[in-house]
PDB file of N, CA and C in Angstrom:
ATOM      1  N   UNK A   1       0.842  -1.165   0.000  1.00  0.00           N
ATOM      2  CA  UNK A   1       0.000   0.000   0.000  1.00  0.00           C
ATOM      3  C   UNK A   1       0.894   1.237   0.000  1.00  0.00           C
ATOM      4  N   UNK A   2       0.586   2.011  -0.695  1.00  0.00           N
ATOM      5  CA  UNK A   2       1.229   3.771  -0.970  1.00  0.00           C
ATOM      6  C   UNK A   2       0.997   4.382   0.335  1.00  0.00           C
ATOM      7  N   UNK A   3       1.752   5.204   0.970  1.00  0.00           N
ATOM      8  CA  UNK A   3       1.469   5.529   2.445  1.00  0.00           C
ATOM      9  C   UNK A   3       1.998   7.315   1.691  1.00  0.00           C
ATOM     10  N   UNK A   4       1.852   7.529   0.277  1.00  0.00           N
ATOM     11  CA  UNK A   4       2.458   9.140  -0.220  1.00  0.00           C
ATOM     12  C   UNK A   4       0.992   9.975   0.626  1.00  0.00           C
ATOM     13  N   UNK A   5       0.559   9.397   0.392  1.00  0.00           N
ATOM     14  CA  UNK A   5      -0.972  10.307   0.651  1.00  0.00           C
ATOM     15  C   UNK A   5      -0.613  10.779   2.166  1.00  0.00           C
ATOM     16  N   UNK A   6      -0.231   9.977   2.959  1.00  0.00           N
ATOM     17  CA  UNK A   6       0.161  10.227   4.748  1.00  0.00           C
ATOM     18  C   UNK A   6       1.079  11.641   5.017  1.00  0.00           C
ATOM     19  N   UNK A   7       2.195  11.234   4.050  1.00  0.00           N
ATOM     20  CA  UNK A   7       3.043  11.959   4.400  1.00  0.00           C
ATOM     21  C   UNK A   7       2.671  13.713   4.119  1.00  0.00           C
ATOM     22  N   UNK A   8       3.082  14.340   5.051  1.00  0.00           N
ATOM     23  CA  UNK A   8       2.824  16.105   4.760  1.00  0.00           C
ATOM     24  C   UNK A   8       1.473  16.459   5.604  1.00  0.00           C
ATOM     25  N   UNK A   9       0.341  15.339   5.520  1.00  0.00           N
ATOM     26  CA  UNK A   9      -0.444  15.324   6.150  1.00  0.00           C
ATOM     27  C   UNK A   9      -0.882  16.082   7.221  1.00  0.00           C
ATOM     28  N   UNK A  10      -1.972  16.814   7.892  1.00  0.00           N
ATOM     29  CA  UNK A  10      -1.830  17.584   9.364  1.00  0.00           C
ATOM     30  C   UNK A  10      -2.094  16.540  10.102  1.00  0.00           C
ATOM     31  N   UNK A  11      -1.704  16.572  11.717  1.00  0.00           N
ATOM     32  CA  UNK A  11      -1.701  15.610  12.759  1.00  0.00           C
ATOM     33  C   UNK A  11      -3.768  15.326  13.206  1.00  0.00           C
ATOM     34  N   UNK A  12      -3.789  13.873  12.959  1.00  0.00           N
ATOM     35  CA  UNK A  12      -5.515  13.644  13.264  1.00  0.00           C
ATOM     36  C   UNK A  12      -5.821  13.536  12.045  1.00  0.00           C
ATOM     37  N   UNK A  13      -5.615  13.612  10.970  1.00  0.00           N
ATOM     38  CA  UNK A  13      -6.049  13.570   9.818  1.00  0.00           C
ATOM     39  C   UNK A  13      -6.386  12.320   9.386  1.00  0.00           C
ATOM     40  N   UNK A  14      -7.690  11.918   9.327  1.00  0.00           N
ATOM     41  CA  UNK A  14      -8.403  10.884   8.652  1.00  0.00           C
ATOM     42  C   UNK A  14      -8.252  10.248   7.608  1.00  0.00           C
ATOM     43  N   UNK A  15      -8.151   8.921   7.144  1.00  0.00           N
ATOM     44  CA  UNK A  15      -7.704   8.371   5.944  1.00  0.00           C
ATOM     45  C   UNK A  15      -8.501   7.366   5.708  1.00  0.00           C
ATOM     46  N   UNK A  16      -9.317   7.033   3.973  1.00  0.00           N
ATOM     47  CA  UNK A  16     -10.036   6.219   4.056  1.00  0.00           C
ATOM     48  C   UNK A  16      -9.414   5.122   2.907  1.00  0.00           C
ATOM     49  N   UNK A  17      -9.640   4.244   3.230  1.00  0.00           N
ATOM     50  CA  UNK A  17      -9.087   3.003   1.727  1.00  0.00           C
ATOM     51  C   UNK A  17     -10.070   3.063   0.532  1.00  0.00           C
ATOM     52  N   UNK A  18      -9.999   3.352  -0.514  1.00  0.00           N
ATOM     53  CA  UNK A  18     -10.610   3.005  -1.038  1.00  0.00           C
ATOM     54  C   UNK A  18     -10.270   2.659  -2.821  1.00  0.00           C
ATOM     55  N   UNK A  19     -10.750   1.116  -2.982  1.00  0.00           N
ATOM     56  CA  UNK A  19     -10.269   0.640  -3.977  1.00  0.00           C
ATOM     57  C   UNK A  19      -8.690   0.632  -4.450  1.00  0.00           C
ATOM     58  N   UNK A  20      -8.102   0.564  -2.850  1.00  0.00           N
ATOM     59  CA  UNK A  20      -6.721   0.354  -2.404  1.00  0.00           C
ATOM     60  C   UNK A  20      -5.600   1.298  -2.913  1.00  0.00           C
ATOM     61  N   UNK A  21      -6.331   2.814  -2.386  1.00  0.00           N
ATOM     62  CA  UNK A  21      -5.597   3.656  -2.327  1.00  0.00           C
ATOM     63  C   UNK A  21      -6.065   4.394  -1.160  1.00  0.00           C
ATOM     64  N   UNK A  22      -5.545   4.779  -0.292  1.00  0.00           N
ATOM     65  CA  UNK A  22      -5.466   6.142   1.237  1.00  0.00           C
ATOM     66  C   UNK A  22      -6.212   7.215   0.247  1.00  0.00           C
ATOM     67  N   UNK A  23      -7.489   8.031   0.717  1.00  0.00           N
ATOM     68  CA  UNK A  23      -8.027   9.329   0.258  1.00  0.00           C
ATOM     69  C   UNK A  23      -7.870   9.664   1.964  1.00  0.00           C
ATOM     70  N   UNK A  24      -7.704  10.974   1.840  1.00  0.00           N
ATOM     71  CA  UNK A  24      -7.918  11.646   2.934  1.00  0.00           C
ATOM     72  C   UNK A  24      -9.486  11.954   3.211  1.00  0.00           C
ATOM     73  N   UNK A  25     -10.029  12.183   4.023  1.00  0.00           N
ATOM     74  CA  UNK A  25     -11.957  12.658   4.608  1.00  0.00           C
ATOM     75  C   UNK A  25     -12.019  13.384   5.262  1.00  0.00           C
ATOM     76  N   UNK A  26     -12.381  14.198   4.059  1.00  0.00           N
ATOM     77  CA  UNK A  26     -12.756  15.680   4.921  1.00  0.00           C
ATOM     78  C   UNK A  26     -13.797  15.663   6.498  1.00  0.00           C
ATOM     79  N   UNK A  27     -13.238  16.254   7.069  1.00  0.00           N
ATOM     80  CA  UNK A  27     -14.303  16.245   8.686  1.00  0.00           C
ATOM     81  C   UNK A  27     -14.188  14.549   9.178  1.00  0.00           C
ATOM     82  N   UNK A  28     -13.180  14.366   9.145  1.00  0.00           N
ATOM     83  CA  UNK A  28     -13.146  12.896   9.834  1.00  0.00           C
ATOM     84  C   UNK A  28     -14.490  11.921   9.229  1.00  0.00           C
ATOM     85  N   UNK A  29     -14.655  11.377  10.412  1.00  0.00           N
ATOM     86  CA  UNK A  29     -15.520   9.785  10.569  1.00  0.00           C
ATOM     87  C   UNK A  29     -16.589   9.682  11.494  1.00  0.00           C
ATOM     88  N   UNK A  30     -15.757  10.854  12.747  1.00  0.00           N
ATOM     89  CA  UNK A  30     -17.056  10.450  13.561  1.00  0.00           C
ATOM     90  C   UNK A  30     -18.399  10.984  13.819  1.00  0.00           C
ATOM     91  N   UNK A  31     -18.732  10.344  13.989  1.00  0.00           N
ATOM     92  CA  UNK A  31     -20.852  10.939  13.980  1.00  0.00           C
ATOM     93  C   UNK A  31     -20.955  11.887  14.672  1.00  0.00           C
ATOM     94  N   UNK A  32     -21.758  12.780  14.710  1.00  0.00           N
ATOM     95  CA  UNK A  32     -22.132  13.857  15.480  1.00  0.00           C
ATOM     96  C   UNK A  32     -23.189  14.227  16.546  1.00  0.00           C
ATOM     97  N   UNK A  33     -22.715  13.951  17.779  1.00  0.00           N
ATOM     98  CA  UNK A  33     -23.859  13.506  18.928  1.00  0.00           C
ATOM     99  C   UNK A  33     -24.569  15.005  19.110  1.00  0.00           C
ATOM    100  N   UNK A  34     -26.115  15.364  18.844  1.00  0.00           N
ATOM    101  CA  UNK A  34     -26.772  15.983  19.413  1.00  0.00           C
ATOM    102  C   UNK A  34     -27.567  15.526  20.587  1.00  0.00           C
ATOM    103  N   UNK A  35     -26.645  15.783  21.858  1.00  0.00           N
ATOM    104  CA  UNK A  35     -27.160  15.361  23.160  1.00  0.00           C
ATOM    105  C   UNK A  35     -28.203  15.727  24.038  1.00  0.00           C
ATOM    106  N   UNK A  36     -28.653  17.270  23.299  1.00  0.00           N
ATOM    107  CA  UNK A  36     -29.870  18.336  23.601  1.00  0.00           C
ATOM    108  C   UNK A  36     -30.758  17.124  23.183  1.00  0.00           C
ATOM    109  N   UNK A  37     -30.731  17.268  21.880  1.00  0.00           N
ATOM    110  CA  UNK A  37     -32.065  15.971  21.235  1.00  0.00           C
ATOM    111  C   UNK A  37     -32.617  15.082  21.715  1.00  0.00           C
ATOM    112  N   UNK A  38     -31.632  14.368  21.918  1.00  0.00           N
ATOM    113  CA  UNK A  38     -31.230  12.891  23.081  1.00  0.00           C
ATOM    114  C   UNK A  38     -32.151  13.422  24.153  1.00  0.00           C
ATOM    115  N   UNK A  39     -31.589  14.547  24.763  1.00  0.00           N
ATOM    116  CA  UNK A  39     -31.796  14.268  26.407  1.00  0.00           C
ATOM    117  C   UNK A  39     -33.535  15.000  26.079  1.00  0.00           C
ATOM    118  N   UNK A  40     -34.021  15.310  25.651  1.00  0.00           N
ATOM    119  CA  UNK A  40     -35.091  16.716  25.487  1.00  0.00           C
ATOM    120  C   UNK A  40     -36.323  15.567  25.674  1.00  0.00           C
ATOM    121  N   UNK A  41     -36.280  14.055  25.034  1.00  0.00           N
ATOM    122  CA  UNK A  41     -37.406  14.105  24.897  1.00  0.00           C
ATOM    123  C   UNK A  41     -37.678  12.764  25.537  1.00  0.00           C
ATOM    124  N   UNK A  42     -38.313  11.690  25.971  1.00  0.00           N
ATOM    125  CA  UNK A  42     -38.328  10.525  26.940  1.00  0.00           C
ATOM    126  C   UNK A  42     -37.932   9.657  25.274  1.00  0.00           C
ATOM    127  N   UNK A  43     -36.772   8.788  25.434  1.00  0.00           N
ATOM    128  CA  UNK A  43     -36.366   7.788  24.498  1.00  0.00           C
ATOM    129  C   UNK A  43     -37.457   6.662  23.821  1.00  0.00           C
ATOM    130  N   UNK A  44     -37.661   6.451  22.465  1.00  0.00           N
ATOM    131  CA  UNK A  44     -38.553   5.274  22.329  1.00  0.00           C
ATOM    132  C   UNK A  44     -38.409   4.002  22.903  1.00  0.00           C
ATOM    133  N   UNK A  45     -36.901   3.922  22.807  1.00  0.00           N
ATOM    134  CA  UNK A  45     -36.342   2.583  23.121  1.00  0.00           C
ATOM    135  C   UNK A  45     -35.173   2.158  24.255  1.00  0.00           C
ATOM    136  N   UNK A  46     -34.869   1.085  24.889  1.00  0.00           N
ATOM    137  CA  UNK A  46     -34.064   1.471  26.114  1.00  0.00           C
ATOM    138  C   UNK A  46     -33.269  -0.146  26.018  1.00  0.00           C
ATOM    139  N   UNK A  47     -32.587  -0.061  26.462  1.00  0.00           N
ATOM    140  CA  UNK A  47     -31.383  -0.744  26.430  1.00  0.00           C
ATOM    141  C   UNK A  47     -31.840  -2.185  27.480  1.00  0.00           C
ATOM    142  N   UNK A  48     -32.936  -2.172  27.951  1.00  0.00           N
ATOM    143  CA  UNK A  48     -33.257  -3.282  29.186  1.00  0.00           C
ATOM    144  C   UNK A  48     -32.982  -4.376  28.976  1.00  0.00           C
ATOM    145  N   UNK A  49     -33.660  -4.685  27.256  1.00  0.00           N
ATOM    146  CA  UNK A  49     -34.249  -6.256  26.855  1.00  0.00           C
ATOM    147  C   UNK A  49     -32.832  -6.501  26.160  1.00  0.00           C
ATOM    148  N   UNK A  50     -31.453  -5.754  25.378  1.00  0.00           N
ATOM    149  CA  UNK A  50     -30.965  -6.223  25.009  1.00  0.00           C
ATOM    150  C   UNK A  50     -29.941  -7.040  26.093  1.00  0.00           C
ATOM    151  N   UNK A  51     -29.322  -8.307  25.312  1.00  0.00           N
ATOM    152  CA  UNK A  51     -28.462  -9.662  26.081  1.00  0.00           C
ATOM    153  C   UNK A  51     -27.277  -9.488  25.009  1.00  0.00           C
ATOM    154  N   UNK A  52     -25.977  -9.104  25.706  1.00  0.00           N
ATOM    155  CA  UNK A  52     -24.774  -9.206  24.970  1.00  0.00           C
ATOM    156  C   UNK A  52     -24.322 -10.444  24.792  1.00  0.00           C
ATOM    157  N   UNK A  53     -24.840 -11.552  23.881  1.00  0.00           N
ATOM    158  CA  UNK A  53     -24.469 -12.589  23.682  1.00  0.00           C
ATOM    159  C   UNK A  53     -23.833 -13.869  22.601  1.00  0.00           C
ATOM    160  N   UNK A  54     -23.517 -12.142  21.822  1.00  0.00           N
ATOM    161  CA  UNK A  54     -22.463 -12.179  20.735  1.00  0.00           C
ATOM    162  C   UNK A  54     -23.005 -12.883  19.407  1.00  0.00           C
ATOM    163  N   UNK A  55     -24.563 -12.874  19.509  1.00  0.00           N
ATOM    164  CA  UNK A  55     -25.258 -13.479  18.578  1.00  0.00           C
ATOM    165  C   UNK A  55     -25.935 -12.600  17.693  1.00  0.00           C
ATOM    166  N   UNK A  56     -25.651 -11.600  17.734  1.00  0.00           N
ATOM    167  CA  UNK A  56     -26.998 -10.446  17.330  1.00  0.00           C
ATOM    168  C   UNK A  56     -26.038 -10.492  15.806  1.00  0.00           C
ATOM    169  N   UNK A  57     -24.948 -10.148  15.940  1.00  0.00           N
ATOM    170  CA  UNK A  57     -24.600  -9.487  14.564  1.00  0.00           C
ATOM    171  C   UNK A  57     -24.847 -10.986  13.339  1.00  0.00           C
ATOM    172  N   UNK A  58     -24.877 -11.287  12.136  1.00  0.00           N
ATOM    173  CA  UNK A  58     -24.861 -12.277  11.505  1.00  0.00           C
ATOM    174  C   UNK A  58     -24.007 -11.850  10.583  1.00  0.00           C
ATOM    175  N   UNK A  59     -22.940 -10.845  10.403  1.00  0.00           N
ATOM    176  CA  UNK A  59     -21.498 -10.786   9.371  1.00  0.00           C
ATOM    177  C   UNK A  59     -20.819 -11.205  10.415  1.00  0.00           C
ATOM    178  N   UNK A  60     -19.852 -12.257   9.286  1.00  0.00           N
ATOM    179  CA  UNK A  60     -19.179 -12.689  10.395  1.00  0.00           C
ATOM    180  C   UNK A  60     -17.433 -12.066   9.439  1.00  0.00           C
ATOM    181  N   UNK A  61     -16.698 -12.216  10.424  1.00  0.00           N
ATOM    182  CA  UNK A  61     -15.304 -11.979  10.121  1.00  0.00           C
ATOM    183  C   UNK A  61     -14.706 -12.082   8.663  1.00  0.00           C
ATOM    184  N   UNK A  62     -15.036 -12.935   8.190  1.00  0.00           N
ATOM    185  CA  UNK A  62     -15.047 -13.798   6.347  1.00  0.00           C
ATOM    186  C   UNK A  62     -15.923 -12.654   5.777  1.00  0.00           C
ATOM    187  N   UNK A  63     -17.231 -12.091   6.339  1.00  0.00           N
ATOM    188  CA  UNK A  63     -17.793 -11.262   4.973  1.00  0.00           C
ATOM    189  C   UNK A  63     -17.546 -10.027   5.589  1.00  0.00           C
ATOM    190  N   UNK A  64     -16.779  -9.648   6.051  1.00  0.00           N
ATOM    191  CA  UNK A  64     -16.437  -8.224   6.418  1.00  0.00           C
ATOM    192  C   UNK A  64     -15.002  -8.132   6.023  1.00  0.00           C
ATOM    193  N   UNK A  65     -14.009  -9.221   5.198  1.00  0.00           N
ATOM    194  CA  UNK A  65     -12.826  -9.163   5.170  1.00  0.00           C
ATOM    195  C   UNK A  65     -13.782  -9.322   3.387  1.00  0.00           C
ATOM    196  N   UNK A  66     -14.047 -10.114   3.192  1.00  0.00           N
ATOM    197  CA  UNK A  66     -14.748 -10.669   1.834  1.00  0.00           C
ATOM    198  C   UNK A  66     -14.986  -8.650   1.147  1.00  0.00           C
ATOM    199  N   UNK A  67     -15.699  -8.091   1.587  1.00  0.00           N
ATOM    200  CA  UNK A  67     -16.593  -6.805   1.872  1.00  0.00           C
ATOM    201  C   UNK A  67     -14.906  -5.348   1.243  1.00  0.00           C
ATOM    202  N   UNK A  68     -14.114  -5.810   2.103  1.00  0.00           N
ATOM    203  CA  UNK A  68     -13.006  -5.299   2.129  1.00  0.00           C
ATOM    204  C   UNK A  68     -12.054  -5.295   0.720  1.00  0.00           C
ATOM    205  N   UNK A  69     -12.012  -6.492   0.897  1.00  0.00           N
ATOM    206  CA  UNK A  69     -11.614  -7.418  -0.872  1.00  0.00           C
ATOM    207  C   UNK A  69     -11.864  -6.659  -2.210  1.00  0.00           C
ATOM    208  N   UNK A  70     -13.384  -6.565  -1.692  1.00  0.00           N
ATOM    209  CA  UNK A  70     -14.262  -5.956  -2.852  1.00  0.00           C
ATOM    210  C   UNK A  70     -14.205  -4.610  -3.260  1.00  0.00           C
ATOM    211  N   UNK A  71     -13.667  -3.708  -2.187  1.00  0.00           N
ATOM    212  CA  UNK A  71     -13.436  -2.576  -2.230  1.00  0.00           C
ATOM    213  C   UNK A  71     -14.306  -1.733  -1.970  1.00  0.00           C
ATOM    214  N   UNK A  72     -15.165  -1.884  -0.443  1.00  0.00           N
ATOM    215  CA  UNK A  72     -16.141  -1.402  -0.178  1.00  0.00           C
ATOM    216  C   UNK A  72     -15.178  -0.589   0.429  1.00  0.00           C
ATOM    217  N   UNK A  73     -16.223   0.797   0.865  1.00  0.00           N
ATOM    218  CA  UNK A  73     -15.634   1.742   1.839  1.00  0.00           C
ATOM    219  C   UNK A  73     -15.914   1.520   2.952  1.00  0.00           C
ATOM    220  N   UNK A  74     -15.411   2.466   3.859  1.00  0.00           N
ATOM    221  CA  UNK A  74     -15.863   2.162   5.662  1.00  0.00           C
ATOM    222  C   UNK A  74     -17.202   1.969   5.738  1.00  0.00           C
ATOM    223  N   UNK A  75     -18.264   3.329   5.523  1.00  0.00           N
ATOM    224  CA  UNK A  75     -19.034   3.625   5.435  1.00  0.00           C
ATOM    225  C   UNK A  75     -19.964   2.661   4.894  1.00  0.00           C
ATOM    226  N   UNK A  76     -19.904   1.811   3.546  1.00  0.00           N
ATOM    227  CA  UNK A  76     -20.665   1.129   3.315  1.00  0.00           C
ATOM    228  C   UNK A  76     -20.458  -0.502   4.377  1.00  0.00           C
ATOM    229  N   UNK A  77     -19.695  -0.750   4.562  1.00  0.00           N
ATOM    230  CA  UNK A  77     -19.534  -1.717   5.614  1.00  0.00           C
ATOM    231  C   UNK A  77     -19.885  -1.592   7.032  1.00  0.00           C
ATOM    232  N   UNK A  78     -19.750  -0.430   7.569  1.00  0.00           N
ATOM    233  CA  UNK A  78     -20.617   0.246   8.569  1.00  0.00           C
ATOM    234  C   UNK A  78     -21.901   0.063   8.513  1.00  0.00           C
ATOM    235  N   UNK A  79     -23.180   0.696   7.639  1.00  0.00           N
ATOM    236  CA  UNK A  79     -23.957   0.432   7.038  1.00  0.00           C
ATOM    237  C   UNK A  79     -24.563  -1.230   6.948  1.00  0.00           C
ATOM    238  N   UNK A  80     -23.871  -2.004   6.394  1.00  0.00           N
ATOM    239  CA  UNK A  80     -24.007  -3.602   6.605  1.00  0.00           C
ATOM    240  C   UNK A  80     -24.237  -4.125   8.022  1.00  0.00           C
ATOM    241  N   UNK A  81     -23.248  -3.910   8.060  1.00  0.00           N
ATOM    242  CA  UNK A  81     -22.979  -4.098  10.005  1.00  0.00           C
ATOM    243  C   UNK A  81     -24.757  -3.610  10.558  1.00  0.00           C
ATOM    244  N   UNK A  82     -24.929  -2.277  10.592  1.00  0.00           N
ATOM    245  CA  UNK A  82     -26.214  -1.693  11.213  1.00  0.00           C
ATOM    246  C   UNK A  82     -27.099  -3.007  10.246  1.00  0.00           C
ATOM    247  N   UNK A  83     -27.305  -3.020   9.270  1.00  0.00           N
ATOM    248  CA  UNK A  83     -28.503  -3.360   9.452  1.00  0.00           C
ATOM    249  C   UNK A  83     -28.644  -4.933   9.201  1.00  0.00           C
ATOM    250  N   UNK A  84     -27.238  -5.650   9.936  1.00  0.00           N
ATOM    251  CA  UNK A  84     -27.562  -7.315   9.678  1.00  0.00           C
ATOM    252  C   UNK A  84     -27.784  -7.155  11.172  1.00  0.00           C
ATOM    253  N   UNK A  85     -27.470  -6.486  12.281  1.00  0.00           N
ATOM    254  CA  UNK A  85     -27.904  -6.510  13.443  1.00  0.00           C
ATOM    255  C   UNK A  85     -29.305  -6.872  13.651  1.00  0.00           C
ATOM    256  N   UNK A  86     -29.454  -7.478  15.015  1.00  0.00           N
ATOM    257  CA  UNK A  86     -30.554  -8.101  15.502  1.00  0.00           C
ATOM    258  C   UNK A  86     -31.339  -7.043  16.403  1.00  0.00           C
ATOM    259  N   UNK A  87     -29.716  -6.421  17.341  1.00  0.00           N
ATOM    260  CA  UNK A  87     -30.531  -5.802  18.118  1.00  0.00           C
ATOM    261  C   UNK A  87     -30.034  -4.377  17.613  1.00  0.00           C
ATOM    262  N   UNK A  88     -29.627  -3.823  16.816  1.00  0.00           N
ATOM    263  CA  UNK A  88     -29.419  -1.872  16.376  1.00  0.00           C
ATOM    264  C   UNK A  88     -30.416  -1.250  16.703  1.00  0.00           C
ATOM    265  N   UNK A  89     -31.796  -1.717  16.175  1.00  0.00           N
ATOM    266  CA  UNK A  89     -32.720  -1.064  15.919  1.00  0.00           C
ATOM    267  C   UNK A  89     -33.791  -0.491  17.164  1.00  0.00           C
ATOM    268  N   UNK A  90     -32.884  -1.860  18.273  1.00  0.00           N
ATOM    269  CA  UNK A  90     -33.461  -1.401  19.246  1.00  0.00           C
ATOM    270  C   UNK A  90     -33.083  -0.485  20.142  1.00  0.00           C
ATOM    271  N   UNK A  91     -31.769   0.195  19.866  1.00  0.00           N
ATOM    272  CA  UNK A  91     -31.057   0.446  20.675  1.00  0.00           C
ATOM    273  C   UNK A  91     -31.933   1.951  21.059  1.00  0.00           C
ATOM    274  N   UNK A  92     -30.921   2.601  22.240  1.00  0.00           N
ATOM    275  CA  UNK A  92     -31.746   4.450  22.271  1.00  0.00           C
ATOM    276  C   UNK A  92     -30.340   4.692  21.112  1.00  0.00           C
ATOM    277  N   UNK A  93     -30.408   6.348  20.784  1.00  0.00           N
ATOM    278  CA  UNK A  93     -29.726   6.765  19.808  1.00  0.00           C
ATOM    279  C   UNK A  93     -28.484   6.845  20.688  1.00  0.00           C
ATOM    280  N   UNK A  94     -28.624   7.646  21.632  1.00  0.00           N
ATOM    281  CA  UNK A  94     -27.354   7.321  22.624  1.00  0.00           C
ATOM    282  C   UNK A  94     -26.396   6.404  22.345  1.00  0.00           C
ATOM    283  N   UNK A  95     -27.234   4.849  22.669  1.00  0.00           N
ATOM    284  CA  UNK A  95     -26.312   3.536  22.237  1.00  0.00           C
ATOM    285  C   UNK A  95     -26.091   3.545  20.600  1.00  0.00           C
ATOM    286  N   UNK A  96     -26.600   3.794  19.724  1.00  0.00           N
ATOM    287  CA  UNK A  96     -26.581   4.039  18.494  1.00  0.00           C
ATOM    288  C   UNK A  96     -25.345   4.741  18.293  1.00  0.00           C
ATOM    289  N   UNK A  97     -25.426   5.528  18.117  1.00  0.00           N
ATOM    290  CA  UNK A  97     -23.855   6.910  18.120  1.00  0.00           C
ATOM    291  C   UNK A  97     -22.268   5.959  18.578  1.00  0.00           C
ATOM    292  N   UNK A  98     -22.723   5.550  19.731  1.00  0.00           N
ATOM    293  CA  UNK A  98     -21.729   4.823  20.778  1.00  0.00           C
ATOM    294  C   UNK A  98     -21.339   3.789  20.156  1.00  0.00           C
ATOM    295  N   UNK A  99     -22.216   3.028  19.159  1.00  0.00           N
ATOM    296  CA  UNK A  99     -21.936   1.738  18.368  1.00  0.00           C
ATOM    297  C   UNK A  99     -21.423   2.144  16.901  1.00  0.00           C
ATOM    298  N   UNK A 100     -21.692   3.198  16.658  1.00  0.00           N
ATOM    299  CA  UNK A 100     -21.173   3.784  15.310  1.00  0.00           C
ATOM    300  C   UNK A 100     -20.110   4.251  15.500  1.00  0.00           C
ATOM    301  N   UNK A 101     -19.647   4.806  17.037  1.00  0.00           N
ATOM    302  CA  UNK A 101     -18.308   5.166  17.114  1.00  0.00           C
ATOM    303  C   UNK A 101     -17.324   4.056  17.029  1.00  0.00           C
ATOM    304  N   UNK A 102     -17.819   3.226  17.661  1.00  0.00           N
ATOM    305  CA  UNK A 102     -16.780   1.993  17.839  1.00  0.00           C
ATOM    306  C   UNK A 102     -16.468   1.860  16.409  1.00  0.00           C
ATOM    307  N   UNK A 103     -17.405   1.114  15.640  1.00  0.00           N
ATOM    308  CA  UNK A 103     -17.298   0.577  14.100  1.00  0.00           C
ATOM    309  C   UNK A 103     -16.419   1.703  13.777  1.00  0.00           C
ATOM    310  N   UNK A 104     -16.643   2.832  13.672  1.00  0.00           N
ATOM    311  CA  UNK A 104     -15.864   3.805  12.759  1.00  0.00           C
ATOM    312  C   UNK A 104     -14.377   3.494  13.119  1.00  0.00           C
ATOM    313  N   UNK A 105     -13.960   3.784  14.789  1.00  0.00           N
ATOM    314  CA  UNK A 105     -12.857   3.461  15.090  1.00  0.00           C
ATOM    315  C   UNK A 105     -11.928   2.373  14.435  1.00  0.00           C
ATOM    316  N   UNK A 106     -12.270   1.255  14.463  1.00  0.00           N
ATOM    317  CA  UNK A 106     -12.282   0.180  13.861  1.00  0.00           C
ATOM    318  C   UNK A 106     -12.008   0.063  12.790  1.00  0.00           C
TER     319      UNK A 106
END
């Protein structure tokens, strides 16, 4: 992999693969928590009923490397991820954000 794109770079600067070249991304990756929103109004959904039991997601390691191969971007693999989940949909947005941060990290 070409690492020219890195170099000169400003410090924090975001880098995405795509079709196996480094683009830089403008405004980073990570989501943008409006916590006013969040907090303003009683949540639809709440975190009670979900069980961390490592069953929810159904991509497994093979189609997220498979996914990669192909020359998907973060974003669209992110995307996958949300919606082969069992439990995303249930989450509050709170946990939502918090789970999109991780993936992004990642």
């Amino acid at each position: 992999m070409n690492l020219a794109p890195v170099i000169g770079a400003p410090y924090g600067s975001v880098f995405e693969l795509k079709h196996g070249k480094l683009v830089r991304v403008a405004g980073g990756l990570k989501p943008v928590l409006d916590i006013g929103a969040m907090t303003s109004a009683m949540p639809e959904n709440n975190n009670r009923e979900l069980v961390d039991s490592n069953t929810a997601q159904k991509l497994s390691v093979e189609d997220i490397q498979q996914m990669q191969g192909d020359g998907k971007t973060g974003a669209e693999i992110i995307k996958a991820l949300t919606e082969s989940s069992d439990t995303y949909a249930g989450k509050t947005e709170f946990s939502k954000q918090k789970y999109l941060r991780r993936k992004i990290e990642k």
